[in-house]
PDB file of N, CA and C in Angstrom:
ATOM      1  N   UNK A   1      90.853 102.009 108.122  1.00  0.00           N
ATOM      2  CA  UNK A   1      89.692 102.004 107.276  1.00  0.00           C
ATOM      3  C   UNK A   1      90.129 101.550 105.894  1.00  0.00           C
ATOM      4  N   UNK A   2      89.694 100.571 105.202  1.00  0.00           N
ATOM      5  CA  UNK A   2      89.893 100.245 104.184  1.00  0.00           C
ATOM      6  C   UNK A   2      89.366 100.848 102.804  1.00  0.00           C
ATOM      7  N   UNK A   3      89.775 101.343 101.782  1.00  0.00           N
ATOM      8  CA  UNK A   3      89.469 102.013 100.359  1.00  0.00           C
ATOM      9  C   UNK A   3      87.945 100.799 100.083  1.00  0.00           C
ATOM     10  N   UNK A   4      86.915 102.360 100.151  1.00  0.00           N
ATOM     11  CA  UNK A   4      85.894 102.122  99.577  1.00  0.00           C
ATOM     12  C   UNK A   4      85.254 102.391 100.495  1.00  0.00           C
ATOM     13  N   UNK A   5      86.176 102.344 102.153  1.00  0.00           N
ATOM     14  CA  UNK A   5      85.209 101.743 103.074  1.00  0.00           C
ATOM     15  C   UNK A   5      83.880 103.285 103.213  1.00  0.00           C
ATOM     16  N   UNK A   6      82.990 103.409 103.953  1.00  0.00           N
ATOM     17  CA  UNK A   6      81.869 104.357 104.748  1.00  0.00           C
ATOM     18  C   UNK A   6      81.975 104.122 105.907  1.00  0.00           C
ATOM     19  N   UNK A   7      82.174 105.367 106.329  1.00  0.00           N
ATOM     20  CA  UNK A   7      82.048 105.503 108.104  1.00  0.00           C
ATOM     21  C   UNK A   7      81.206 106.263 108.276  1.00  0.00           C
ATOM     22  N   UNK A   8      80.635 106.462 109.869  1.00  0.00           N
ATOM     23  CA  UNK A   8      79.294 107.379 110.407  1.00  0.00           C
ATOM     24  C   UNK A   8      80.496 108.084 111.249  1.00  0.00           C
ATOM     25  N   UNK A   9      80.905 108.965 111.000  1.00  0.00           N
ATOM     26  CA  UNK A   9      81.851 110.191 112.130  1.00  0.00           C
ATOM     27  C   UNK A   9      80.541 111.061 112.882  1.00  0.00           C
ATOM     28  N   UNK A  10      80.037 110.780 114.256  1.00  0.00           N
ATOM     29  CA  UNK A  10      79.396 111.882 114.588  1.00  0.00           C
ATOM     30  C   UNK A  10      78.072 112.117 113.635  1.00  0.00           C
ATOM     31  N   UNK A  11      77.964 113.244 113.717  1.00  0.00           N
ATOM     32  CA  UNK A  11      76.740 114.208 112.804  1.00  0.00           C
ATOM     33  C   UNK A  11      76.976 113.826 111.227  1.00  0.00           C
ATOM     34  N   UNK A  12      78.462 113.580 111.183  1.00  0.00           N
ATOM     35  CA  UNK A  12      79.129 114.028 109.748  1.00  0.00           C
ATOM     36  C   UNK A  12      78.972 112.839 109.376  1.00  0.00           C
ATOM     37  N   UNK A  13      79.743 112.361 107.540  1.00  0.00           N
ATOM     38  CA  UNK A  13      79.695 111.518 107.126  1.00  0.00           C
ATOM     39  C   UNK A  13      81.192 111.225 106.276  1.00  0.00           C
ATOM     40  N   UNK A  14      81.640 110.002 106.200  1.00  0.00           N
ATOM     41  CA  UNK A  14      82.920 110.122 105.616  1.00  0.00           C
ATOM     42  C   UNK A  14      83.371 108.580 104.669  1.00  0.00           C
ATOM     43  N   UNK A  15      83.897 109.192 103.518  1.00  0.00           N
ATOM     44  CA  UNK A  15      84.380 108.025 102.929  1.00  0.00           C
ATOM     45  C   UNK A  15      85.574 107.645 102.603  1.00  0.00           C
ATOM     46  N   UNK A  16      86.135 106.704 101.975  1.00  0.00           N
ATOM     47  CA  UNK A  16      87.551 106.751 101.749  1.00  0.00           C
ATOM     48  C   UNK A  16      87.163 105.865 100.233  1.00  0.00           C
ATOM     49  N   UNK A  17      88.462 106.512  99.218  1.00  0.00           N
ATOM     50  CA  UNK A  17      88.345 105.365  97.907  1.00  0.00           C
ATOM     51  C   UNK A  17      89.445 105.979  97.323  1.00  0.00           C
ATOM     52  N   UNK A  18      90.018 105.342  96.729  1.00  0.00           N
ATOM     53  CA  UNK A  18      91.122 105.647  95.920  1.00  0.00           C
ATOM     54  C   UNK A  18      91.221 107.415  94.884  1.00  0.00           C
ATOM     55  N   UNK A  19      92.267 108.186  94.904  1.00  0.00           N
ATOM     56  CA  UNK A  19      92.128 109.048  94.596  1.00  0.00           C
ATOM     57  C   UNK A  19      91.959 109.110  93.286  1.00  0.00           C
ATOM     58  N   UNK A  20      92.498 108.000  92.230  1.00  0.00           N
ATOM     59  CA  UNK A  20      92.520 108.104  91.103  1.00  0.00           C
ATOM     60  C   UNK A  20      90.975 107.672  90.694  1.00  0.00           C
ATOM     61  N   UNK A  21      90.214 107.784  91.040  1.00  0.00           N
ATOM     62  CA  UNK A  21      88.884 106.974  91.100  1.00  0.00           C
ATOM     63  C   UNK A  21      87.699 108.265  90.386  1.00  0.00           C
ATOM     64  N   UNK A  22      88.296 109.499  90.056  1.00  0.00           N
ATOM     65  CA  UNK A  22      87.444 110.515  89.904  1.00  0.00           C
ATOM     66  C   UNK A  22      88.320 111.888  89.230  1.00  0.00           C
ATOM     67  N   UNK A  23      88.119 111.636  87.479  1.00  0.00           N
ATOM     68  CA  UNK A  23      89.715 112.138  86.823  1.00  0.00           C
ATOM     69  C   UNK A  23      89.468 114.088  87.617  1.00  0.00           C
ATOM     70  N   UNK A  24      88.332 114.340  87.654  1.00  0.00           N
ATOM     71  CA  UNK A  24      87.979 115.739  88.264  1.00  0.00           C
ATOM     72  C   UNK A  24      89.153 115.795  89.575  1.00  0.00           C
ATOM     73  N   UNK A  25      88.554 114.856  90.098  1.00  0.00           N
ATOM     74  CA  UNK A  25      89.993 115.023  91.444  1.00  0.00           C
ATOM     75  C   UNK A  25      90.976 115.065  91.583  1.00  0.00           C
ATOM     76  N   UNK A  26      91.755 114.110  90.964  1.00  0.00           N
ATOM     77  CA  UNK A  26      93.462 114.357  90.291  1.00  0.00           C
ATOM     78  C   UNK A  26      93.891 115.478  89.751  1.00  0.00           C
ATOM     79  N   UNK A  27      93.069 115.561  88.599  1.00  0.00           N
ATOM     80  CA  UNK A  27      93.536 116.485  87.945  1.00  0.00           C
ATOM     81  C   UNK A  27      93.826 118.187  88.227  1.00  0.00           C
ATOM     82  N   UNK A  28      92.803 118.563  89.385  1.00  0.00           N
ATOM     83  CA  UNK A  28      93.622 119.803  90.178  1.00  0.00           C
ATOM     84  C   UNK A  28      94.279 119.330  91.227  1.00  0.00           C
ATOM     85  N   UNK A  29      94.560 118.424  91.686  1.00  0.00           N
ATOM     86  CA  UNK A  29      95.210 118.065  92.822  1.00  0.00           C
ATOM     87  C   UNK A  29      96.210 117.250  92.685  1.00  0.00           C
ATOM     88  N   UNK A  30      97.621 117.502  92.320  1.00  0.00           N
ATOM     89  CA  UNK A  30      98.450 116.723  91.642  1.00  0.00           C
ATOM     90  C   UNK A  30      99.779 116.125  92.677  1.00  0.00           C
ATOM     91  N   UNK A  31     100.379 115.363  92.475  1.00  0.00           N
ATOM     92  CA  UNK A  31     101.654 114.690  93.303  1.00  0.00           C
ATOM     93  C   UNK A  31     102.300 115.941  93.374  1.00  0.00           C
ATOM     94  N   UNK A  32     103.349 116.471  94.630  1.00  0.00           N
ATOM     95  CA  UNK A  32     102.869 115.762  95.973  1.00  0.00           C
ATOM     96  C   UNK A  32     102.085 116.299  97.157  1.00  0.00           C
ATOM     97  N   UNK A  33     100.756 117.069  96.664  1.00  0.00           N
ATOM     98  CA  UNK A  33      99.818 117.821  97.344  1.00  0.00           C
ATOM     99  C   UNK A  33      98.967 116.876  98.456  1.00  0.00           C
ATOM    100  N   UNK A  34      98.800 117.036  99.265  1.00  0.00           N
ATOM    101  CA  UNK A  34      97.314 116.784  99.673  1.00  0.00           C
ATOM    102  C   UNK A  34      96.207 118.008 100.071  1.00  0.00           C
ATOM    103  N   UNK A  35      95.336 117.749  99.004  1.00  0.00           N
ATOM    104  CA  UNK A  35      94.104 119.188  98.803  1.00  0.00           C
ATOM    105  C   UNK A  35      92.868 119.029  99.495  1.00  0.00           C
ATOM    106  N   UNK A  36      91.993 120.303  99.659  1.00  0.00           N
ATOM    107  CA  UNK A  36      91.159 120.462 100.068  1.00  0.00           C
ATOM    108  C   UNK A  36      90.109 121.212  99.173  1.00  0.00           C
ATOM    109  N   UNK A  37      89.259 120.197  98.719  1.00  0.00           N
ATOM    110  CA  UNK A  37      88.378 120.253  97.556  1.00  0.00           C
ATOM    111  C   UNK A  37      86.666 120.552  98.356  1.00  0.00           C
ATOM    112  N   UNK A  38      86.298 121.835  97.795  1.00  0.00           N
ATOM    113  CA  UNK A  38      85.333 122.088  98.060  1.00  0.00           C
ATOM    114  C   UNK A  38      84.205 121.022  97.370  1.00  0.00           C
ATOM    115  N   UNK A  39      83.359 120.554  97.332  1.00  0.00           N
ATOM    116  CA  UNK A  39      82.537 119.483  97.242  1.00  0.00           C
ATOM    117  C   UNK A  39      81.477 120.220  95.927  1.00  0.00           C
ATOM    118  N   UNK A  40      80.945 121.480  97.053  1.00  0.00           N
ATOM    119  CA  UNK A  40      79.993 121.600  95.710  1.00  0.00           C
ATOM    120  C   UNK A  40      80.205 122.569  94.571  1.00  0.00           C
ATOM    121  N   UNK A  41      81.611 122.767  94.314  1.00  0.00           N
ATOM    122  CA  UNK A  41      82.213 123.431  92.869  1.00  0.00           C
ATOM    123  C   UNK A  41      83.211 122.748  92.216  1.00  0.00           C
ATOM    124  N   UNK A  42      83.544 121.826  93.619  1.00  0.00           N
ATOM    125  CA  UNK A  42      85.385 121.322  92.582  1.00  0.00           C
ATOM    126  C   UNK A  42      86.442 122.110  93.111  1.00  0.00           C
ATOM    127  N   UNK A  43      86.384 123.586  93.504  1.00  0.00           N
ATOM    128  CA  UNK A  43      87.191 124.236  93.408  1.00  0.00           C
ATOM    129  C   UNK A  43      88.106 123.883  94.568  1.00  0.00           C
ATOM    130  N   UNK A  44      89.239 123.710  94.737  1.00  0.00           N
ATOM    131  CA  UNK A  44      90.828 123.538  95.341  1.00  0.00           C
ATOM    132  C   UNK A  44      90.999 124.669  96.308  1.00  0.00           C
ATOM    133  N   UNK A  45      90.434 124.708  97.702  1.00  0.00           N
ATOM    134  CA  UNK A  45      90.600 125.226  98.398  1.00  0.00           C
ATOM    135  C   UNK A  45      91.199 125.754  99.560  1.00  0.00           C
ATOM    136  N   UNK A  46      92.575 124.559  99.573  1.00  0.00           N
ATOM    137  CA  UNK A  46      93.654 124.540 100.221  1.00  0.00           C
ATOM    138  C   UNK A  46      94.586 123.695  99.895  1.00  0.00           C
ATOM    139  N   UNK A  47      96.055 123.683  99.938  1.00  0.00           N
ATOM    140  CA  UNK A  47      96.975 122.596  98.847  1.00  0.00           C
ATOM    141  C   UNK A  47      98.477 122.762 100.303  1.00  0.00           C
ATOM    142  N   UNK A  48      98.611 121.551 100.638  1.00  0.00           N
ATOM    143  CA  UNK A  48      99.720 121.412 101.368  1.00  0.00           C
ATOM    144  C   UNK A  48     100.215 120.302 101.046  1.00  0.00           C
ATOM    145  N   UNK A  49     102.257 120.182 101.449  1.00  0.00           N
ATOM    146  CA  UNK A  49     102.632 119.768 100.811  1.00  0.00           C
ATOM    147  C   UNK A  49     103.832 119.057 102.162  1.00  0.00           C
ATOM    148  N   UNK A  50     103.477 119.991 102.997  1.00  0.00           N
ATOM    149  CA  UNK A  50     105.013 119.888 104.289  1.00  0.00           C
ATOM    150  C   UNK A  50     105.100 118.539 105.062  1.00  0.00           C
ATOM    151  N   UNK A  51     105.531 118.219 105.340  1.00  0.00           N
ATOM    152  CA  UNK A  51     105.544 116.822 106.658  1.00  0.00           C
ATOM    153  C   UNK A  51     105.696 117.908 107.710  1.00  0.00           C
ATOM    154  N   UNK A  52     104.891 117.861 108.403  1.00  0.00           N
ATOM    155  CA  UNK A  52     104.907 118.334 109.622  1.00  0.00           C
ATOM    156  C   UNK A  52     104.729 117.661 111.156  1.00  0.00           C
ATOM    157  N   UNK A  53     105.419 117.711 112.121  1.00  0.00           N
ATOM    158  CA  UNK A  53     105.401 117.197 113.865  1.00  0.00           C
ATOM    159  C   UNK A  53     103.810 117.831 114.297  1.00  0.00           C
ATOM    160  N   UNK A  54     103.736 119.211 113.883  1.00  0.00           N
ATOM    161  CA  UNK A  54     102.396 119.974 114.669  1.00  0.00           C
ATOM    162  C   UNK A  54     101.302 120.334 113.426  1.00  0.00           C
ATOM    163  N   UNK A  55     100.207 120.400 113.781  1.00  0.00           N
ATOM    164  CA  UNK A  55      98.961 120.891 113.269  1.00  0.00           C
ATOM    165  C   UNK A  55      99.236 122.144 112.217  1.00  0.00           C
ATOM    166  N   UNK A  56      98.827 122.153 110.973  1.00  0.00           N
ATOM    167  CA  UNK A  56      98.384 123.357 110.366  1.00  0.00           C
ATOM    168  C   UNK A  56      97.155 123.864 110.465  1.00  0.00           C
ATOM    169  N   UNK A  57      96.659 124.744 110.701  1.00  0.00           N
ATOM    170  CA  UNK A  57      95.466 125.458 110.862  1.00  0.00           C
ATOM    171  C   UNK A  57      94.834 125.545 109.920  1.00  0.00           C
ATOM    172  N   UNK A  58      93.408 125.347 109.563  1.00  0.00           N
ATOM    173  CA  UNK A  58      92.700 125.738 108.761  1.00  0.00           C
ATOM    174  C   UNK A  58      92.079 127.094 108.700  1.00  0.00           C
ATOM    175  N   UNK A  59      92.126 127.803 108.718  1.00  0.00           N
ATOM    176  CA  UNK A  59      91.747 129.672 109.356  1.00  0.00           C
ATOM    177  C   UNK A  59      90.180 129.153 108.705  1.00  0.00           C
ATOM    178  N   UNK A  60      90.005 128.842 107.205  1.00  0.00           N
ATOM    179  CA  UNK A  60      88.753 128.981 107.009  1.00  0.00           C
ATOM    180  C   UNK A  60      87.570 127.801 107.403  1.00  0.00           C
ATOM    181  N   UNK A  61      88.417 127.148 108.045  1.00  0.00           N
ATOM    182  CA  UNK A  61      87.160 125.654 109.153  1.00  0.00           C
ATOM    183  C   UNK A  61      86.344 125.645 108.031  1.00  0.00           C
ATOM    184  N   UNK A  62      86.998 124.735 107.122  1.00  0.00           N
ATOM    185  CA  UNK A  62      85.845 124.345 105.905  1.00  0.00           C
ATOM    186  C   UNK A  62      84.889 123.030 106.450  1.00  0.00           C
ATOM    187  N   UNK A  63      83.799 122.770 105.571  1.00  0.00           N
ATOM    188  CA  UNK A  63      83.039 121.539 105.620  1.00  0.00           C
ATOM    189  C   UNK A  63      82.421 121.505 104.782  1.00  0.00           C
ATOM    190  N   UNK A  64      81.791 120.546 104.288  1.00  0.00           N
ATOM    191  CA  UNK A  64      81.448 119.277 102.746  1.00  0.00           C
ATOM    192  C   UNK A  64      82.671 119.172 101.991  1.00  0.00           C
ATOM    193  N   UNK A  65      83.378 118.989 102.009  1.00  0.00           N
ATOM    194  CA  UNK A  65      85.063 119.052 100.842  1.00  0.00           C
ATOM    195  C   UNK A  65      85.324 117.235 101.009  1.00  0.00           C
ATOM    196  N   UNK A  66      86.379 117.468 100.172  1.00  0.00           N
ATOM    197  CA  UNK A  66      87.018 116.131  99.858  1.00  0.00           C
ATOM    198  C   UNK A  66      88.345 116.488 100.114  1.00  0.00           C
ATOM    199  N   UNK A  67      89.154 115.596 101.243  1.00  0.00           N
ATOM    200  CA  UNK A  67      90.606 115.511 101.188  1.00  0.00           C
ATOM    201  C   UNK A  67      91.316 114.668 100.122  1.00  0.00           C
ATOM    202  N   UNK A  68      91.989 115.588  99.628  1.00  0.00           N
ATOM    203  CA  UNK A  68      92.973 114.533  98.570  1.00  0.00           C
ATOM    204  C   UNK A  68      94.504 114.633  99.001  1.00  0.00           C
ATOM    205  N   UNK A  69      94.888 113.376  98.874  1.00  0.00           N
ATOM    206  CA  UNK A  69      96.172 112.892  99.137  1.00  0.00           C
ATOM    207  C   UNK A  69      96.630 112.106  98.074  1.00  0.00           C
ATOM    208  N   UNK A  70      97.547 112.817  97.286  1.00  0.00           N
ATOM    209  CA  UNK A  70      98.012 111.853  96.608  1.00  0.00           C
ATOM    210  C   UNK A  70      99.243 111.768  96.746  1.00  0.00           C
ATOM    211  N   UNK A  71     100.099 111.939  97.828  1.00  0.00           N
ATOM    212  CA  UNK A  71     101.194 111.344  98.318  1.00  0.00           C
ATOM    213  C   UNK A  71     101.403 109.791  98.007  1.00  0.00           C
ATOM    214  N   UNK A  72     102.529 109.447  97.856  1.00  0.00           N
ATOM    215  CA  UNK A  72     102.661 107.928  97.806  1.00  0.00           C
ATOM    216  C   UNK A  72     102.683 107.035  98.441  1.00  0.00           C
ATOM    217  N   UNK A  73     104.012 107.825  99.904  1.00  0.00           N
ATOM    218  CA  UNK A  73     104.148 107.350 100.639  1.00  0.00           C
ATOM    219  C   UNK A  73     104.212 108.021 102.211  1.00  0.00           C
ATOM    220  N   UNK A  74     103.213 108.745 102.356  1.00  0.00           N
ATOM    221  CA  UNK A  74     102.745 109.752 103.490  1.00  0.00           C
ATOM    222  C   UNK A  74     101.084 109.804 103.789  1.00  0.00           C
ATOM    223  N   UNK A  75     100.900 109.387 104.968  1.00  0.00           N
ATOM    224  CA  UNK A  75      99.194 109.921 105.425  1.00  0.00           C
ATOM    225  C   UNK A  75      98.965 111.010 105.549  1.00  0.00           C
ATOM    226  N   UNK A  76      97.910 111.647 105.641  1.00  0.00           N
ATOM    227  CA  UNK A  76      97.070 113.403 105.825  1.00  0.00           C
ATOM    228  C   UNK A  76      96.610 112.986 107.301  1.00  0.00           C
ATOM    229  N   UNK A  77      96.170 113.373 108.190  1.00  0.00           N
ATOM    230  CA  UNK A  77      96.025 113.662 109.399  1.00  0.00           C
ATOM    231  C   UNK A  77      94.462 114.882 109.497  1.00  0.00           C
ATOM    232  N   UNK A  78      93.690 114.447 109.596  1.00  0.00           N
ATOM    233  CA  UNK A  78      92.626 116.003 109.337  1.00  0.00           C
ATOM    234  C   UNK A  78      92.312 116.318 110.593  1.00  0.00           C
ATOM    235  N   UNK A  79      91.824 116.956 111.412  1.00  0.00           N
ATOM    236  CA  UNK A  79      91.648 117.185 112.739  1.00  0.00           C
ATOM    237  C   UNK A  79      90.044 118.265 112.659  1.00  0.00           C
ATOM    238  N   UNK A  80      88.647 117.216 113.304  1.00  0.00           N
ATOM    239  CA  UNK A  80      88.187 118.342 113.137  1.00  0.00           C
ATOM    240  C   UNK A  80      87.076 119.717 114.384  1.00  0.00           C
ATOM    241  N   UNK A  81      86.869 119.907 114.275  1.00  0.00           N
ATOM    242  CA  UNK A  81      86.140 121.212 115.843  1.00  0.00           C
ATOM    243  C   UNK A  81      85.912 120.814 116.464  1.00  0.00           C
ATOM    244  N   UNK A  82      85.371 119.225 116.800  1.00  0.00           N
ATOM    245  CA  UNK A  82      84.755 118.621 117.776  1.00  0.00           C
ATOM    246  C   UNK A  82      86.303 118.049 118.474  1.00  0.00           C
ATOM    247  N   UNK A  83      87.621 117.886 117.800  1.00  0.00           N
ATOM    248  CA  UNK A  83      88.914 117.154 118.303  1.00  0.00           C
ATOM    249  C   UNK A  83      89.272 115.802 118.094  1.00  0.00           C
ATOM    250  N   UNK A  84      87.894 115.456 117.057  1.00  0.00           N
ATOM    251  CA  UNK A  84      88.230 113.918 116.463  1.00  0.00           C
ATOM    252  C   UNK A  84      89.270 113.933 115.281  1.00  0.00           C
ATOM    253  N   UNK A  85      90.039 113.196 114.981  1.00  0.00           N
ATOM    254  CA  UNK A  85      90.698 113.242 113.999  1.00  0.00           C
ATOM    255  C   UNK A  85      91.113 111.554 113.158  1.00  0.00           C
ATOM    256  N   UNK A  86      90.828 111.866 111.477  1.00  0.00           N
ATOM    257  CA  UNK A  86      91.081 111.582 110.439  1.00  0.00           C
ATOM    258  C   UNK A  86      92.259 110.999 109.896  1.00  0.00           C
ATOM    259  N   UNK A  87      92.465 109.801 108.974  1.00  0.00           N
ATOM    260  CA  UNK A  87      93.433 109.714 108.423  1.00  0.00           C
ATOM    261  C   UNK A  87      93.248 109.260 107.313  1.00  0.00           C
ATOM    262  N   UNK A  88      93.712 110.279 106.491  1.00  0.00           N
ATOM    263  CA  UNK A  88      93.611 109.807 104.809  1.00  0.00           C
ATOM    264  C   UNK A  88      94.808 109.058 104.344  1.00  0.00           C
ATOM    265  N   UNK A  89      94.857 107.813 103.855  1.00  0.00           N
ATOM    266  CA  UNK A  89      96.312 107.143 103.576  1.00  0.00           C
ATOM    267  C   UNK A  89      96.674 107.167 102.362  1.00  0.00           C
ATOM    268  N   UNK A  90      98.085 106.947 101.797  1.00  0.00           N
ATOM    269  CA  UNK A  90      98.133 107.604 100.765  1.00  0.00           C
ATOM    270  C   UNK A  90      97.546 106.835  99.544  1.00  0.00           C
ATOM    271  N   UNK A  91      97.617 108.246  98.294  1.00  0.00           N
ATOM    272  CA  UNK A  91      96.857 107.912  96.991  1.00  0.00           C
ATOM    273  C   UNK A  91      95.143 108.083  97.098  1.00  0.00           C
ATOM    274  N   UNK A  92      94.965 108.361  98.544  1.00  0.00           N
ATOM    275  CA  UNK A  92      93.026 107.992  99.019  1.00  0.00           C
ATOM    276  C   UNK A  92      92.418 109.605  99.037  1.00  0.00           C
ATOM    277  N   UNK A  93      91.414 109.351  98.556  1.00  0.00           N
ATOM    278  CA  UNK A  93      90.526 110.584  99.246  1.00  0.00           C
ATOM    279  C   UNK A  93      89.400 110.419 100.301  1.00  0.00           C
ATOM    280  N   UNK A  94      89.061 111.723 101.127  1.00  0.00           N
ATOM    281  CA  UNK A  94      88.379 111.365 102.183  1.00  0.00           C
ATOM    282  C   UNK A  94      87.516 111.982 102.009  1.00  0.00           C
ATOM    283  N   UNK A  95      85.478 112.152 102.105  1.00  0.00           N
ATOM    284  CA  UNK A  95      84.263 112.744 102.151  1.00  0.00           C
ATOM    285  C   UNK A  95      84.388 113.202 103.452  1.00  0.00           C
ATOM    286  N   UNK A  96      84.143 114.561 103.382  1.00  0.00           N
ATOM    287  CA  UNK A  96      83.534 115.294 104.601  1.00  0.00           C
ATOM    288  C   UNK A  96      82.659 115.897 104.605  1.00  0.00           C
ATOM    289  N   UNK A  97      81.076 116.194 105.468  1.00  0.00           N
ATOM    290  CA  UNK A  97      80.075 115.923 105.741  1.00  0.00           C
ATOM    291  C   UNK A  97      79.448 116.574 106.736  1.00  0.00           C
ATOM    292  N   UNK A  98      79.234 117.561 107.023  1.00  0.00           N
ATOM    293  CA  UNK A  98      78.555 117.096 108.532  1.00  0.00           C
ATOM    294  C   UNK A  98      79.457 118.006 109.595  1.00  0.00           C
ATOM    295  N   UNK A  99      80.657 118.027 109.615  1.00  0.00           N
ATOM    296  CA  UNK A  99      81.574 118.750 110.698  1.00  0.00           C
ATOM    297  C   UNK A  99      82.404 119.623 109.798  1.00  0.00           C
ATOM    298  N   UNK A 100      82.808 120.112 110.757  1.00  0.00           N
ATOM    299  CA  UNK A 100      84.137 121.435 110.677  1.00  0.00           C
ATOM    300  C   UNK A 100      85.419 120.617 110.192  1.00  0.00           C
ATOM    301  N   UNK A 101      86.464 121.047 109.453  1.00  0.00           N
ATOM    302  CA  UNK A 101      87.803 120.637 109.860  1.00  0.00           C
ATOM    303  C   UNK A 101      88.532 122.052 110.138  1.00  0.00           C
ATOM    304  N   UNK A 102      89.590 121.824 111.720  1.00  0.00           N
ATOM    305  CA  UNK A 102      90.488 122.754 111.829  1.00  0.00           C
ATOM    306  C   UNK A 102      91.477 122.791 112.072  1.00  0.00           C
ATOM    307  N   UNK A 103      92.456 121.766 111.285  1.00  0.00           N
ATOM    308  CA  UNK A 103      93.615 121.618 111.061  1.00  0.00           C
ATOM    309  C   UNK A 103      93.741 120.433 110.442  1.00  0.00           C
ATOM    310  N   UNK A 104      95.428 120.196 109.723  1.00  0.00           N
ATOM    311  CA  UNK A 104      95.827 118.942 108.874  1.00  0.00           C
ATOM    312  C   UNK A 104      97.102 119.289 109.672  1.00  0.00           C
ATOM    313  N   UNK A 105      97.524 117.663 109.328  1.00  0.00           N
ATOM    314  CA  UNK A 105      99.251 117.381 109.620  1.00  0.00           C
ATOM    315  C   UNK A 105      99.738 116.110 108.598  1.00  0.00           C
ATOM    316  N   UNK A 106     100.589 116.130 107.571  1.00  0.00           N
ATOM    317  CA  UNK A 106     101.097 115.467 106.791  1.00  0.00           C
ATOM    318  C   UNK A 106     102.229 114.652 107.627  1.00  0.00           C
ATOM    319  N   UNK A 107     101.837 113.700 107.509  1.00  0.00           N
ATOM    320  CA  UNK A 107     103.234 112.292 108.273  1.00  0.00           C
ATOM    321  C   UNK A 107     104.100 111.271 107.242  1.00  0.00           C
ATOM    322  N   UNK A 108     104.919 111.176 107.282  1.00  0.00           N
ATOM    323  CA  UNK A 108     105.653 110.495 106.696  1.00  0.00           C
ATOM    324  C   UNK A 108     105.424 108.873 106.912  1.00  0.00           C
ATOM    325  N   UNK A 109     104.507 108.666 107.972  1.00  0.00           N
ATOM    326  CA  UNK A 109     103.974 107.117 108.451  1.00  0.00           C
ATOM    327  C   UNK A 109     103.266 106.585 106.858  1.00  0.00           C
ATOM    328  N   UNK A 110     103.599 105.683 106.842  1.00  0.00           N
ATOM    329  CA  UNK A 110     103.093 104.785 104.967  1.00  0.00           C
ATOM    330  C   UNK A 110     101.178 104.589 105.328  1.00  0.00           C
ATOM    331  N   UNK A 111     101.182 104.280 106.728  1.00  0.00           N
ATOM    332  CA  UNK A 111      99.791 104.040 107.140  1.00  0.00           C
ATOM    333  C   UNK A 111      99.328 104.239 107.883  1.00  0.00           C
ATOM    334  N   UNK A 112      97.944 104.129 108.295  1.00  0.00           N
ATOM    335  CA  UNK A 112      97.201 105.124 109.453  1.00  0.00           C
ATOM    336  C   UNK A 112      97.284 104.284 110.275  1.00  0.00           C
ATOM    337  N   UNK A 113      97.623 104.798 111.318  1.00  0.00           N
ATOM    338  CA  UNK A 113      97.691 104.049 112.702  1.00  0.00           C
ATOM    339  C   UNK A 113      96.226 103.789 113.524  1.00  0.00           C
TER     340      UNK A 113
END
């Protein structure tokens, strides 16, 4: 998916655009996090940082948030209730919409496969 691009995921809705694109977003979500931004406060509702092989769990299955990645050179991986899964590439943020997410996995891959 290319920066800027809009996709129809399902029920949900999702975007991708550069992270630096919105100083609110950076600025709680700093190198080398990728966050989980509640949509309708701002507030930073989950912050990981690991490269991980397996899934992290989301215990609280959020939805409307924004993934931020501002890794440089690592994708986010989002995974969500229905078993579709996401890839935020780095420096990008992602709109979520519509579905659950219940789990992330941080990869060291430069780009989404």
């Amino acid at each position: 998916m290319a920066l800027g691009t809009a996709v129809a995921l399902g029920t949900g809705f999702a975007s991708a655009a550069p992270a630096t694109t919105a100083a609110t977003t950076t600025a709680s979500c700093t190198y080398p996090y990728v966050c989980i931004q509640r949509l309708s406060d701002g507030a930073i509702i989950g912050r990981f940082q690991d490269v991980t092989s397996t899934w992290q769990s989301l215990p609280s299955k959020p939805s409307n948030v924004r993934v931020i990645n501002t890794r440089h050179d690592d994708v986010a991986y989002i995974r969500e209730a229905g078993g579709s899964v996401d890839c935020v590439a780095p420096n990008s943020t992602l709109g979520i919409t519509g579905y659950v997410l219940t789990g992330i996995r941080i990869s060291s891959s430069a780009t989404c496969a």
